[in-house]
Each structure stands twice: as structure tokens, then as C-alpha cells.
Protein backbone atom coordinates (compact mmCIF):
# COMPACT_ATOMS: atom_id res chain seq x y z
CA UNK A 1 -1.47 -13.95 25.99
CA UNK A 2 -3.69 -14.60 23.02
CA UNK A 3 -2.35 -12.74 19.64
CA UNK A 4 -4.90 -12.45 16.51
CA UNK A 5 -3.45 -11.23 13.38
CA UNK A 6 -5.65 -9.88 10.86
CA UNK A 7 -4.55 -9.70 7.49
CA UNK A 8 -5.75 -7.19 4.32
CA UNK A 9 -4.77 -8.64 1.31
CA UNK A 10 -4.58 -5.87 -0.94
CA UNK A 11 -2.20 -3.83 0.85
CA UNK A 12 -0.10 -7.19 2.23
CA UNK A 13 -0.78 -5.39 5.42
CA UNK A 14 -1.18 -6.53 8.75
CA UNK A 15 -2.29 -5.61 12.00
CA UNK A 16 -2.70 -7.47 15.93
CA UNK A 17 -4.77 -7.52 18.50
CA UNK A 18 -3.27 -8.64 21.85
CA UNK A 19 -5.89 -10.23 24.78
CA UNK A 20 -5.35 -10.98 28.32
CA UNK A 21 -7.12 -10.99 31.23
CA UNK A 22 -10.30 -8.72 29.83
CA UNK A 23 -8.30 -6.08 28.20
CA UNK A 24 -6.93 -5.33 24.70
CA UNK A 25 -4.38 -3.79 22.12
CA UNK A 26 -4.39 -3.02 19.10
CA UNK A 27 -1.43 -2.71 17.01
CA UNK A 28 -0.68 -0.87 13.54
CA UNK A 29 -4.65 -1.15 12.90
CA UNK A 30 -6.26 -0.29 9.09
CA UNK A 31 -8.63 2.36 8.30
CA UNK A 32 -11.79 0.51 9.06
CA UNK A 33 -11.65 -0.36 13.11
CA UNK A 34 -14.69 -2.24 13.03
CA UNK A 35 -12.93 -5.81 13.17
CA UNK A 36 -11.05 -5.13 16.65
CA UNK A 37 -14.23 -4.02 18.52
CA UNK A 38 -15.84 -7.40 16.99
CA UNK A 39 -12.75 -8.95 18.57
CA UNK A 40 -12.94 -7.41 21.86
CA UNK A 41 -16.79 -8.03 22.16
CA UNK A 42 -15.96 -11.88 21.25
CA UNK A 43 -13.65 -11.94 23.82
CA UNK A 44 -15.18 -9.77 26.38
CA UNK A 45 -12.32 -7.47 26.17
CA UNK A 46 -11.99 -3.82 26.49
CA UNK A 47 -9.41 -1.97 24.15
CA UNK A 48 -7.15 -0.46 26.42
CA UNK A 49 -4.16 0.44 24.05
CA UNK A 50 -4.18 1.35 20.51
CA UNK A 51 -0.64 1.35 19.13
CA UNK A 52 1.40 2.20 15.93
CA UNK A 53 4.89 1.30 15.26
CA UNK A 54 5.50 3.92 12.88
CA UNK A 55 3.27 6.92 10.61
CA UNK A 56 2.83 4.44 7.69
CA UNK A 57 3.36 5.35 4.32
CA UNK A 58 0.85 3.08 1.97
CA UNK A 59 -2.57 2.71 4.38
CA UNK A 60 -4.71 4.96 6.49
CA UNK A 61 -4.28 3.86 10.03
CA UNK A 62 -7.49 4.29 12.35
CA UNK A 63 -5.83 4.91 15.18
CA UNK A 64 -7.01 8.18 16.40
CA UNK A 65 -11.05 6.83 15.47
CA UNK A 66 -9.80 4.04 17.70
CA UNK A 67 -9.15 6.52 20.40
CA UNK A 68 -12.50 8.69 20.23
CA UNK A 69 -14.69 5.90 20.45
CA UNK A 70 -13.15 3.60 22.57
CA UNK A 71 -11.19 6.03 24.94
CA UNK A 72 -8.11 4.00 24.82
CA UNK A 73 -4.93 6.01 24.65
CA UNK A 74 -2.85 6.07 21.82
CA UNK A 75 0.83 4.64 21.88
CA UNK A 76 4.18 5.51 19.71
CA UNK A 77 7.40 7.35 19.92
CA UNK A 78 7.40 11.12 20.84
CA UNK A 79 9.83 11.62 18.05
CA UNK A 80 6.67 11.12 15.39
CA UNK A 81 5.65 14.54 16.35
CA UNK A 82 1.55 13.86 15.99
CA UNK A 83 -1.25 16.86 16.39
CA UNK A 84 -3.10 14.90 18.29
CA UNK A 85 -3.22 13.59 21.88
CA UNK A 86 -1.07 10.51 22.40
CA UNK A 87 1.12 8.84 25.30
CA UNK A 88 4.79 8.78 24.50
CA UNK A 89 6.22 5.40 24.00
CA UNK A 90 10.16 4.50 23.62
CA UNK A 91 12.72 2.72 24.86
CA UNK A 92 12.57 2.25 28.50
CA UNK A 93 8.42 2.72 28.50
CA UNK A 94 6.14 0.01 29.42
CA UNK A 95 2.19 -0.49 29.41
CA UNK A 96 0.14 -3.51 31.17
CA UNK A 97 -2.39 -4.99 29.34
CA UNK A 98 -3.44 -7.51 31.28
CA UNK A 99 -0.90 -9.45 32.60
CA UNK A 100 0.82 -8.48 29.44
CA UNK A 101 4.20 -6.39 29.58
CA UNK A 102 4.36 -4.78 27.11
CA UNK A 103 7.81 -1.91 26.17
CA UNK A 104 9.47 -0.36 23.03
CA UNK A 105 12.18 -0.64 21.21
CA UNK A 106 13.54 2.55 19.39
CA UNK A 107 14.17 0.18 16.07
CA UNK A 108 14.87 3.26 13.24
CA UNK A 109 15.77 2.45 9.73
CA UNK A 110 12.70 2.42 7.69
CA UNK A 111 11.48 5.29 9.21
CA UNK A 112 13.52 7.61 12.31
CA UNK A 113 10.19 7.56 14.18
CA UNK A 114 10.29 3.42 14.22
CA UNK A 115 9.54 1.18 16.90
CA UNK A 116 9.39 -2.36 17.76
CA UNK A 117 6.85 -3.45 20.16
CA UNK A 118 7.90 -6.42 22.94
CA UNK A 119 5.00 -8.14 24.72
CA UNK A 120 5.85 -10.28 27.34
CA UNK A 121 4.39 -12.53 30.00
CA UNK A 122 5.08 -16.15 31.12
CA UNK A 123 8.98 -16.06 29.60
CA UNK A 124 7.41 -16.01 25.91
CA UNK A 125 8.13 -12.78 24.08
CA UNK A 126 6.29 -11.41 21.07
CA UNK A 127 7.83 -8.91 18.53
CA UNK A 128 5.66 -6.77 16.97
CA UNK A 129 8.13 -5.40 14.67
CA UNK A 130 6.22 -2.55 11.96
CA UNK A 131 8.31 -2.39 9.14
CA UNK A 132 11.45 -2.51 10.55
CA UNK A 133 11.95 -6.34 10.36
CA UNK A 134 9.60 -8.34 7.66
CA UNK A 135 10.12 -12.26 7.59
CA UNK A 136 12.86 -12.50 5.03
CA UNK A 137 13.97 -9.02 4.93
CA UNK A 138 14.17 -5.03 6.65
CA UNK A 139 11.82 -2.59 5.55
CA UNK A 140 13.10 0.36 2.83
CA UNK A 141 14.36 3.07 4.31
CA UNK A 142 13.38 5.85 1.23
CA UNK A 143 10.30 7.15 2.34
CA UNK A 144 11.26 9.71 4.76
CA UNK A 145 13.15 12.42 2.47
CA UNK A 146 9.77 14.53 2.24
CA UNK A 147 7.26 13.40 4.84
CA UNK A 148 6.66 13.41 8.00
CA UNK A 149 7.82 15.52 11.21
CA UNK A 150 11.24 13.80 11.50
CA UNK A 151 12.44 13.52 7.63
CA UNK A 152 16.11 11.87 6.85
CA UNK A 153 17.56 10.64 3.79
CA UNK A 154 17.86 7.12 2.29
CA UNK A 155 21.54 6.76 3.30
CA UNK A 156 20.91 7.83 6.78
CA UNK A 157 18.14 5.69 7.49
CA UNK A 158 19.83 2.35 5.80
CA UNK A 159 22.72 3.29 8.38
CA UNK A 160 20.70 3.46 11.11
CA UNK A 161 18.71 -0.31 9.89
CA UNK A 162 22.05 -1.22 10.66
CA UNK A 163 22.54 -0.35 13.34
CA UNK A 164 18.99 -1.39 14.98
CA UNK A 165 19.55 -4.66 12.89
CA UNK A 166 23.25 -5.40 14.85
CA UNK A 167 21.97 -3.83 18.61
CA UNK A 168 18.31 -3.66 19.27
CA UNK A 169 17.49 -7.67 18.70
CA UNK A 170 20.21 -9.40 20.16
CA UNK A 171 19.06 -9.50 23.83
CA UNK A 172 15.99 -10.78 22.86
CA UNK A 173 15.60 -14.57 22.87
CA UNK A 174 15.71 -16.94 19.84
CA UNK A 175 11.91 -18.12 20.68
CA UNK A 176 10.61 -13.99 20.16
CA UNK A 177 7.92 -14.62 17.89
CA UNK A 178 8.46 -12.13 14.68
CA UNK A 179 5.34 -10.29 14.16
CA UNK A 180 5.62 -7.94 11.03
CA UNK A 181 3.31 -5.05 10.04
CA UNK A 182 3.55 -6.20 5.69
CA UNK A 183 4.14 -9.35 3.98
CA UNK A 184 5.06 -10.63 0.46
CA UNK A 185 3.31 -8.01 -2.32
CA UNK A 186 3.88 -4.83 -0.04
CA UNK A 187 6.02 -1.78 -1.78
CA UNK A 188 7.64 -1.12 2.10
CA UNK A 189 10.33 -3.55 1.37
CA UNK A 190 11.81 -5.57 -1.55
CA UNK A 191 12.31 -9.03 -1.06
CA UNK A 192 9.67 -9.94 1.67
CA UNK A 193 8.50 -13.72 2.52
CA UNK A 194 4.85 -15.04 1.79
CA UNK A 195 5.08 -16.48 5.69
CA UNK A 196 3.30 -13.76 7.96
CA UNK A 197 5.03 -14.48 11.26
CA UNK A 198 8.56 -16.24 12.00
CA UNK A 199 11.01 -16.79 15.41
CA UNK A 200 13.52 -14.13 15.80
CA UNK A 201 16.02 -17.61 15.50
CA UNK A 202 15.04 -17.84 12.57
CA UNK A 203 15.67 -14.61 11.17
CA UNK A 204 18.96 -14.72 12.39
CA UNK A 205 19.52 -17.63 10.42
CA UNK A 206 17.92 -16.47 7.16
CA UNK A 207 17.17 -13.36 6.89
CA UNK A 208 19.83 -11.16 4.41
CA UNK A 209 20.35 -8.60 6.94
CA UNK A 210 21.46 -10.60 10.20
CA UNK A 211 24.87 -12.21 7.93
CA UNK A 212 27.48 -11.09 8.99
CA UNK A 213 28.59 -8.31 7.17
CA UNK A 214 29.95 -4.57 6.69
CA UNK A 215 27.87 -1.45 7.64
CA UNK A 216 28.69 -0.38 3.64
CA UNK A 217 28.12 -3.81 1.97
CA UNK A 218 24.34 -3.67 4.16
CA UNK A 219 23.70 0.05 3.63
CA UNK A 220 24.14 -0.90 -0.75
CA UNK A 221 22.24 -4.11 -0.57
CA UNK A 222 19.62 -2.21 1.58
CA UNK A 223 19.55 0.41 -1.14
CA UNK A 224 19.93 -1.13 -4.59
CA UNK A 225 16.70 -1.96 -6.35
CA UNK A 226 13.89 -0.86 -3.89
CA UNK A 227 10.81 -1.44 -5.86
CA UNK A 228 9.09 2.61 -7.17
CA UNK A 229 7.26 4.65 -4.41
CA UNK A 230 3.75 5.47 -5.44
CA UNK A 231 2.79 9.12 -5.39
CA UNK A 232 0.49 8.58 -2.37
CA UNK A 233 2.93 7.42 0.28
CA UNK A 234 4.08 10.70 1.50
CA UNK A 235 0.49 12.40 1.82
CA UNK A 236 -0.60 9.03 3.76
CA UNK A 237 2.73 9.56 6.29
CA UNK A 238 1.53 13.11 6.98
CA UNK A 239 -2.24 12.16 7.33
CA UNK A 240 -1.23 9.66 9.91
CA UNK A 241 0.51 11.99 11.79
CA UNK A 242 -2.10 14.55 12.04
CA UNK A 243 -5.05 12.32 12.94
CA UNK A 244 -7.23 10.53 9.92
CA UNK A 245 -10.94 11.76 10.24
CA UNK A 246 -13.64 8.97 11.18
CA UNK A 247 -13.69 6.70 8.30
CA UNK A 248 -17.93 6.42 8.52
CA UNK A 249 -18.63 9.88 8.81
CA UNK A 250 -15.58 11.20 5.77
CA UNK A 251 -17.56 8.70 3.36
CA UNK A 252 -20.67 9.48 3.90
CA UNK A 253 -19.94 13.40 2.69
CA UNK A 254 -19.39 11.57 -0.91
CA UNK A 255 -22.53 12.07 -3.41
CA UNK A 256 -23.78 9.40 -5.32
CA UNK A 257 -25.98 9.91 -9.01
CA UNK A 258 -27.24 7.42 -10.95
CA UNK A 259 -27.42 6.90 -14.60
CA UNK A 260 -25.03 10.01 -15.37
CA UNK A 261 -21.96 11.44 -16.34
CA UNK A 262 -19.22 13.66 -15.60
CA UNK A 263 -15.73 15.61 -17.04
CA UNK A 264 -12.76 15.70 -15.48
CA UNK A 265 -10.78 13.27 -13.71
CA UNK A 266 -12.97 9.83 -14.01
CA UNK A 267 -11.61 6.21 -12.55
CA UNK A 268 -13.49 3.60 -13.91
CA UNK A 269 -13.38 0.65 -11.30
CA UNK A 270 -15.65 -1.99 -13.39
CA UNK A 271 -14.24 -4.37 -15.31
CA UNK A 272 -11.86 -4.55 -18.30
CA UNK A 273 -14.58 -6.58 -20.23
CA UNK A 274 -16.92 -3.68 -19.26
CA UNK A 275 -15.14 -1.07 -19.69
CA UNK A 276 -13.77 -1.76 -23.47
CA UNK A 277 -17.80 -2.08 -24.14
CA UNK A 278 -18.54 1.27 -22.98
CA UNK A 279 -16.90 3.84 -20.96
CA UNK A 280 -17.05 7.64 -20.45
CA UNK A 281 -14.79 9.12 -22.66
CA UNK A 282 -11.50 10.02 -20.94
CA UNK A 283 -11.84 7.72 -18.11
CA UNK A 284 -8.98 5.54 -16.59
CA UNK A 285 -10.05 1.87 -15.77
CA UNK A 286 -8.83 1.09 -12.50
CA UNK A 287 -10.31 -2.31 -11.74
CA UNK A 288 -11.65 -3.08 -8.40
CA UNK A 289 -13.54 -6.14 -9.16
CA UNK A 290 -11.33 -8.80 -7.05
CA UNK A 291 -10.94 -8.78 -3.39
CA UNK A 292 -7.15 -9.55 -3.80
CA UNK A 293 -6.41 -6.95 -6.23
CA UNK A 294 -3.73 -3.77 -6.16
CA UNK A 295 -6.15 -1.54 -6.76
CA UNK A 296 -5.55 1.09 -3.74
CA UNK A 297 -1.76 1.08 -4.91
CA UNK A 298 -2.75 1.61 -7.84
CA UNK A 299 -4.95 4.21 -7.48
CA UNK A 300 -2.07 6.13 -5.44
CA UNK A 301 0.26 5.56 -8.41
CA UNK A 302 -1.93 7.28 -10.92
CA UNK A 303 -4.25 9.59 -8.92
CA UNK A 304 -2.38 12.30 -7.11
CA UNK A 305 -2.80 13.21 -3.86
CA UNK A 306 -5.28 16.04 -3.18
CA UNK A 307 -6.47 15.53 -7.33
CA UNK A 308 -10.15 15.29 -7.59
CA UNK A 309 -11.59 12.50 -9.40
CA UNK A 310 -15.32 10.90 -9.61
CA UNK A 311 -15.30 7.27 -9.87
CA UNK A 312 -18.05 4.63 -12.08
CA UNK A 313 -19.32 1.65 -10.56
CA UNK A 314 -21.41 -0.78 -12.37
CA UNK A 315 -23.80 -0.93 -9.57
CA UNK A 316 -25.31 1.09 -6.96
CA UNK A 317 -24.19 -1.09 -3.97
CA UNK A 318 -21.05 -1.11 -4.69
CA UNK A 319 -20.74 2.21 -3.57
CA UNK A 320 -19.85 1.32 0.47
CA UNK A 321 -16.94 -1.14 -0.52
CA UNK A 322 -15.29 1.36 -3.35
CA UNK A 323 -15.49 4.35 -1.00
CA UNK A 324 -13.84 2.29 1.55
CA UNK A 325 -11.36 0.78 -0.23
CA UNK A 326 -10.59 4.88 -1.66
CA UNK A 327 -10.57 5.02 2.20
CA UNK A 328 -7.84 3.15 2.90
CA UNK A 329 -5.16 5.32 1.43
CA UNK A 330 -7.09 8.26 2.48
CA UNK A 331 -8.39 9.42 -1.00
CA UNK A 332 -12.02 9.45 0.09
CA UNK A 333 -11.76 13.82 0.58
CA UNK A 334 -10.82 14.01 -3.43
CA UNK A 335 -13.81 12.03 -4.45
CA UNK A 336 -16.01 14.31 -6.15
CA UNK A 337 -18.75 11.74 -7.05
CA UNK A 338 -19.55 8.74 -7.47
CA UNK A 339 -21.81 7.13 -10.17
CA UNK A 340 -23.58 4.72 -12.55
CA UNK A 341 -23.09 5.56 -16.11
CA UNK A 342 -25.69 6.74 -18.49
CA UNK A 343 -25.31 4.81 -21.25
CA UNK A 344 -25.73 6.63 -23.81
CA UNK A 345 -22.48 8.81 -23.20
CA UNK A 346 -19.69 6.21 -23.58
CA UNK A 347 -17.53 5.27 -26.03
CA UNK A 348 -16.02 1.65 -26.71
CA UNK A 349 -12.41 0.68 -26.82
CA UNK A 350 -10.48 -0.25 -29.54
CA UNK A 351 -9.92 -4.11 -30.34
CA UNK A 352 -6.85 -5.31 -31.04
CA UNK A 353 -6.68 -7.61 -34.48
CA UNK A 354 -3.81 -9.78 -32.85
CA UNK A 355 -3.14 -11.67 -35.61
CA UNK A 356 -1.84 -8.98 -37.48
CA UNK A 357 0.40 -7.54 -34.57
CA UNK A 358 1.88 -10.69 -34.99
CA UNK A 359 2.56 -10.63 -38.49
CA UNK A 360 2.77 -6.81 -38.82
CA UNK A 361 4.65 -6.23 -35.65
CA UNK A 362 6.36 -2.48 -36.67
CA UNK A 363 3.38 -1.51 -37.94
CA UNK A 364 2.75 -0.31 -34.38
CA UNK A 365 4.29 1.71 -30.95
CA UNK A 366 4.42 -1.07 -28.45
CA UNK A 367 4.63 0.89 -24.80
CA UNK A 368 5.80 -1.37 -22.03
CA UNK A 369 4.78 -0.18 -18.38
CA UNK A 370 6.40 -2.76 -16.37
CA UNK A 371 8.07 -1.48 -13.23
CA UNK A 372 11.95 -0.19 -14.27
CA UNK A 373 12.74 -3.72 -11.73
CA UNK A 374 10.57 -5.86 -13.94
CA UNK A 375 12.12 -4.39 -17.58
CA UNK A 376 16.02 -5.09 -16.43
CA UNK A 377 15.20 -8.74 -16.03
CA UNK A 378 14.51 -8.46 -19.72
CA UNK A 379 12.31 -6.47 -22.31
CA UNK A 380 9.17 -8.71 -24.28
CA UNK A 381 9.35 -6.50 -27.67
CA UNK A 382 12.99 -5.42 -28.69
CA UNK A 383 11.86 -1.43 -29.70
CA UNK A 384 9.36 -1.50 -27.11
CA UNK A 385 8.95 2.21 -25.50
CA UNK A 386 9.13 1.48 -21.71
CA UNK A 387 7.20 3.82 -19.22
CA UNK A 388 6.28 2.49 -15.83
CA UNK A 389 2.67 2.80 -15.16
CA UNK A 390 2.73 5.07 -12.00
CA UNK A 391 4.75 7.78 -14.46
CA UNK A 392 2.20 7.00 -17.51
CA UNK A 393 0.37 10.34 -16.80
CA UNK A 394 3.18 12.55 -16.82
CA UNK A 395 5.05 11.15 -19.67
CA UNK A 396 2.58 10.88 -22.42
CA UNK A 397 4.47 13.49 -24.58
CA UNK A 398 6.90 10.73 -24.97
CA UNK A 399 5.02 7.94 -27.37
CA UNK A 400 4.97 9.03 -30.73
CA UNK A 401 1.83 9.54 -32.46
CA UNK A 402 1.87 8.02 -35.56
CA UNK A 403 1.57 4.43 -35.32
CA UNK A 404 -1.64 2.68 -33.53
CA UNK A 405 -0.07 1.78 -29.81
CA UNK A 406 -0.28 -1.43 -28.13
CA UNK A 407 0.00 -1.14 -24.35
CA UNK A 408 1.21 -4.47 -22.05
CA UNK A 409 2.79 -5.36 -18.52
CA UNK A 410 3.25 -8.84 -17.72
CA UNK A 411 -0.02 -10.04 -17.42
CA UNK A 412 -2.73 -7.84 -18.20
CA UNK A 413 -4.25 -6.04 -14.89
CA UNK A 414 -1.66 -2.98 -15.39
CA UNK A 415 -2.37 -2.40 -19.34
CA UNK A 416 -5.76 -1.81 -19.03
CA UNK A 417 -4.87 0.83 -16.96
CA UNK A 418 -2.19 2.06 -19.20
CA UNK A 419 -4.33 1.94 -22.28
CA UNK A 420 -7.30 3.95 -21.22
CA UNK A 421 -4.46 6.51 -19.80
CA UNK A 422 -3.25 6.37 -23.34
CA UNK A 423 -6.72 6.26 -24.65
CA UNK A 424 -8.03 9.17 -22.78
CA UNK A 425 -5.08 11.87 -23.94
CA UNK A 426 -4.80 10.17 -27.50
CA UNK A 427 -6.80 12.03 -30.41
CA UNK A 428 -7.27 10.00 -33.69
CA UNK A 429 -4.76 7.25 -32.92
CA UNK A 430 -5.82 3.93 -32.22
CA UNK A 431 -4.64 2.24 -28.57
CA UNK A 432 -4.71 -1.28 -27.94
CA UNK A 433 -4.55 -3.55 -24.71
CA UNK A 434 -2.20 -6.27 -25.29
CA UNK A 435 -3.58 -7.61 -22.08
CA UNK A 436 -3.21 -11.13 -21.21
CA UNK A 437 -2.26 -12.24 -24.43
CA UNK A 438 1.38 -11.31 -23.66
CA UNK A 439 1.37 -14.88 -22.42
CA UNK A 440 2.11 -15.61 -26.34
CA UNK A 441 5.06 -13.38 -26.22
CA UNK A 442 6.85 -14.51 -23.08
């Protein structure tokens, strides 16, 4: 039994491939399937099984692409309730792939549709374990009040991650390997660990939710201080369940122009440097520029789903690896364009004299849009206005207009973000970007 984990960064997300004997599964894959049928060809295997664990809530799965052009039947619970074709898979259900056994576990908590995957052969058991169990922690169990064909609330689901916590794991060996579907950085759970697999031993030993404990005292540490739920979660839950479109052919319907410009709804992914040089006017700088970087969260905190929006690259091949990355919360359909800017439409930012914030400091409207979590540890500027980024858009009626603003986070890659929000729905006030010089603040 040979298990590859792949891993995608931005989204802490990640996703398996189980070989054996000429034949393949693929477990909770990403949008873009092309990696698994490089694997298979390496290997000389054919994908027999494509599997999710759950509708996810923060990435595109390609599971039904997966399915069209590989013929390989698709695998999950009956209660997810999918429009498409797909093999039911619970408790007491078992595939071969290989000489692989592979069976469910019904495992709900984060979602009621949940299930862990057990592979088997040779007395060694793998756990492929979604986002019910991370390393370190259980997945959050508040995404399911609007989405999705089974919908419960937050209290019900934490009970039942009790309940799968105290029953579902504890025939299974202390050797079970502990494959998870997120790591540290993803917004599915709170507290998770930076290690991507563990033993299930070992998760008895450390993880929070194994102690000993009352089904109350879980169900309000499972609860308290889940990190915010960006606007796009939902719309990706219900897009999973009905079947994503091909991710080649939905990205190749987006237009690109050159040299131009555009109204509306603009995300500017260059940048910051760029950007404060010269932008279209009421644009929202997004950056893209870094491999590791939040920007599809981000995008899906600020952009609603089903809002139209072109986006500005710097370059014309960049196009491919934006579109995808749009792709991968499945905001590629709202994309009304893409393009290069003509430069002799934009407008600069404003720069900040930070000497006299310093010396001047309420001379201005300092707007903090930390995360509500991140501004109970403690707030940087006494009067500061606080408005988490994801709720920037909405609230703008809030910051006062008669002061220049200064926009921060903690350390920079949200405030550019905020500012040009600020910026683009701010008439004859100056905005600043406090950027990485709150470092001198902290």
C-alpha cells in the first residue's frame, strides 16, 4: 500500500492518492486533477476510485472531472445528496483497490454528510479522516446551517463530533496512521498542528478532544472562538454537491484584453508596490504574487459569490495561474475579464508621511481589520476603529470621514487590501496603508 499526499499550500489543503497492485484512489482531490493522472502514469496505475470525505466548504473538489475522464466511480455517503452519478459509501461499505480494503466510517461533526475513510491491507490501517479529525484538533462544525442537502446547526453538529470522537475511533488500532484533509492555516478548524499526518495513538494522547471529558464541556470548547467563515464557503459546499464543471474548459470561456480598462468590480492581483504606483481607480488589490499566499480566501472574503468582477495582472502569462487559482474556490464563472492595464487610466495611492502619524497620531482614523480572534488578544492603537477585513465592504458607512485614515492588520498583506477597499468608496479623504510598518507599533 503506497500513500502519496499532495499538499496545496494556500488552502492548507490536502489530498491522497492510494496505489496497489496497478490500481488507484484518489481521495478529497483539488480543482486541478492533473497531478493524480501524473501519479498514476508514474506508477502504471489506473484510477479506479475517486473519493470525498465530505462536500467541502473552502476548495473546488475535481471529483466529478475525475470521473468523466477517467471513468472511475465516485465514492461518499448517500446522505450528501449529489446531482450527479456516484456509488454510495457508509458504514458497512467496502471497495478493493488492489489488495487494498478499503470501508467508511459515518464520522459526522463537521459536517452530517462526514466520513472517515479506512484502508487496510497487511494489518496496517490508514485513516483518511476529511475534516473530521486534523492532527491536533476536530474540524468546526458551523458550516452546515445554510448549505448543502443535509443542513444542521452548530450545536447539533459539535454533539454529534462527540459522539464520532468517543465511538467511531476506538476499535481502530493505536498504529492507524491519521491522514487529515487540512493542516495548520486552514479556516475548517481552529487550533490545527503544522504536522500533516500523525498515529491515531497519538491523537489519543494529545489531541484536545480525546481527554476525557463531558459531552457539554466538548460541545463549548468545540464552539468558542472558531476563527470567521468567509462568504464563499457555503456556495463552494453546494457546487461540490452538484458537480464542478471541467476546470480546463470553465477557464478557457474567460476573455483576456490587453492594455485596457474597465468599471465595476476590479481585483487587482499585482503587487502592493505596483499597485500604490498606479491602479485603476476603484480597484481592490488582492495580491497574488507568492505561491504561499491567502489569496483564494481572501478573495472569498471580499468577493461575493455569484458577484462579477474583472481582475489586472501585470503580465499576460499570468493569466493561466490567476484563472486557476480563481478556480479553486470556483469563482472562475464571475470573472468578467481579465486584463493588462492601460496606463494611462490609473491613479496612484496615497503615501503615508509616517513620521508624522507618529507624532500627530489623532490627527487621523486608524481602522484595524484584524480578525475579531486577533483584536481580543489586544488592540495596537487605543481608539482604533476595528472592522475585520472580510466585513470591510459592507461596513464602510461606519469610519468617519473627516480625518485622513490609516488602515493596518498585523503585518501588512491584509491592509493593502483594506486600504484600496477604503480607497475605492472614499471621495476627497486621504487613506493610508500602515502596512508593515506596524512592526514599530507592536
Amino acid at each position: 500500500m503506497e500513500i502519496k499526499q499532495f499538499e496545496y499550500k494556500p488552502l492548507a489543503h490536502y489530498s491522497y492518492a492510494i496505489v496497489d497492485n496497478g490500481e488507484m484512489a484518489v481521495i478529497d482531490p483539488e480543482r486541478n486533477p492533473m497531478q493524480y493522472y501524473v501519479y498514476a502514469q508514474e506508477h502504471n496505475a489506473k484510477i479506479v476510485a475517486v473519493i470525498e470525505t465530505h462536500p467541502h466548504a473552502d476548495f473546488v473538489s475535481s471529483h466529478l472531472q475525475i470521473h468523466k475522464e477517467t471513468g472511475a466511480p465516485i465514492y461518499h455517503s448517500k446522505d450528501l445528496g449529489a446531482d450527479y452519478e456516484y456509488e454510495p459509501f457508509d458504514e458497512g461499505q467496502s471497495i478493493m483497490v488492489g489488495d487494498i480494503k478499503i470501508s467508511a466510517l459515518n464520522t459526522p461533526g463537521h459536517s452530517p454528510d462526514s466520513i472517515t475513510v479506512v484502508a487496510e491491507k497487511d494489518g496496517k490501517t490508514a485513516l483518511f479522516t476529511g475534516d473530521t479529525l486534523f492532527i491536533g484538533d476536530v474540524g468546526r462544525p458551523d458550516l452546515r446551517e445554510k448549505a448543502g442537502n443535509m443542513t444542521a446547526k452548530r450545536q447539533e453538529l459539535a454533539e454529534m463530533m462527540y459522539d464520532t470522537i468517543q465511538n467511531k475511533f476506538k476499535d481502530l488500532p493505536d498504529g492507524a496512521l491519521v491522514y487529515p484533509a487540512h493542516g495548520a492555516g486552514s479556516l475548517c478548524g481552529k487550533n490545527l498542528s503544522s504536522d500533516n499526518s500523525s498515529t491515531l495513538g497519538n491523537e489519543r494522547m494529545g489531541n484536545w478532544a480525546f481527554k476525557p471529558q463531558s459531552k457539554e464541556e466538548f460541545v463549548d470548547t468545540l464552539l468558542d472562538s472558531q476563527p470567521f467563515i468567509p462568504s464563499y464557503f457555503g456556495f463552494d459546499v453546494d457546487t461540490n454537491r452538484r458537480g464542478p464543471e471541467n476546470l480546463r474548459t470553465s477557464i478557457a470561456k474567460v476573455p483576456l484584453q490587453l492594455n485596457t480598462s474597465i468599471n465595476g468590480l476590479i481585483v487587482d492581483v499585482r503587487d502592493e508596490t505596483e499597485f500604490k504606483k498606479g491602479h485603476l481607480p476603484g480597484s481592490i488589490n488582492i495580491m497574488a504574487v507568492s505561491e504561499d499566499s491567502k489569496f483564494e480566501t481572501w478573495l472569498g472574503a471580499i468577493v461575493n459569490p455569484e458577484e462579477p468582477f474583472s481582475i489586472v495582472i501585470k503580465k499576460p502569462d499570468d493569466i493561466e495561474n490567476i484563472l486557476e487559482r480563481v478556480a479553486k474556490i470556483g469563482y472562475e464563472k464571475q470573472v468578467k475579464l481579465v486584463l493588462t492595464l492601460d496606463e494611462t487610466a490609473v491613479v496612484e495611492s496615497d503615501k503615508l508621511d509616517l513620521t508624522d502619524f507618529k507624532t500627530n497620531p489623532d490627527s487621523y482614523t486608524v481602522v484595524d481589520i484584524r480578525n475579531d480572534s486577533e483584536v481580543a488578544e489586544g488592540k495596537f492603537f487605543e481608539n482604533a476603529l476595528t472592522i475585520p477585513l472580510n466585513h470591510l465592504r459592507s461596513s464602510l458607512s461606519q469610519i468617519p470621514k473627516d480625518k485622513p485614515i490609516i488602515v493596518h492588520c498585523a503585518g501588512g498583506y491584509r491592509s493593502t487590501a483594506g486600504t484600496s477597499i477604503i480607497e475605492s468608496n472614499t471621495d476627497n479623504v486621504q487613506v493610508y496603508d500602515l502596512g508593515e510598518n506596524i512592526k514599530d507599533f507592536i
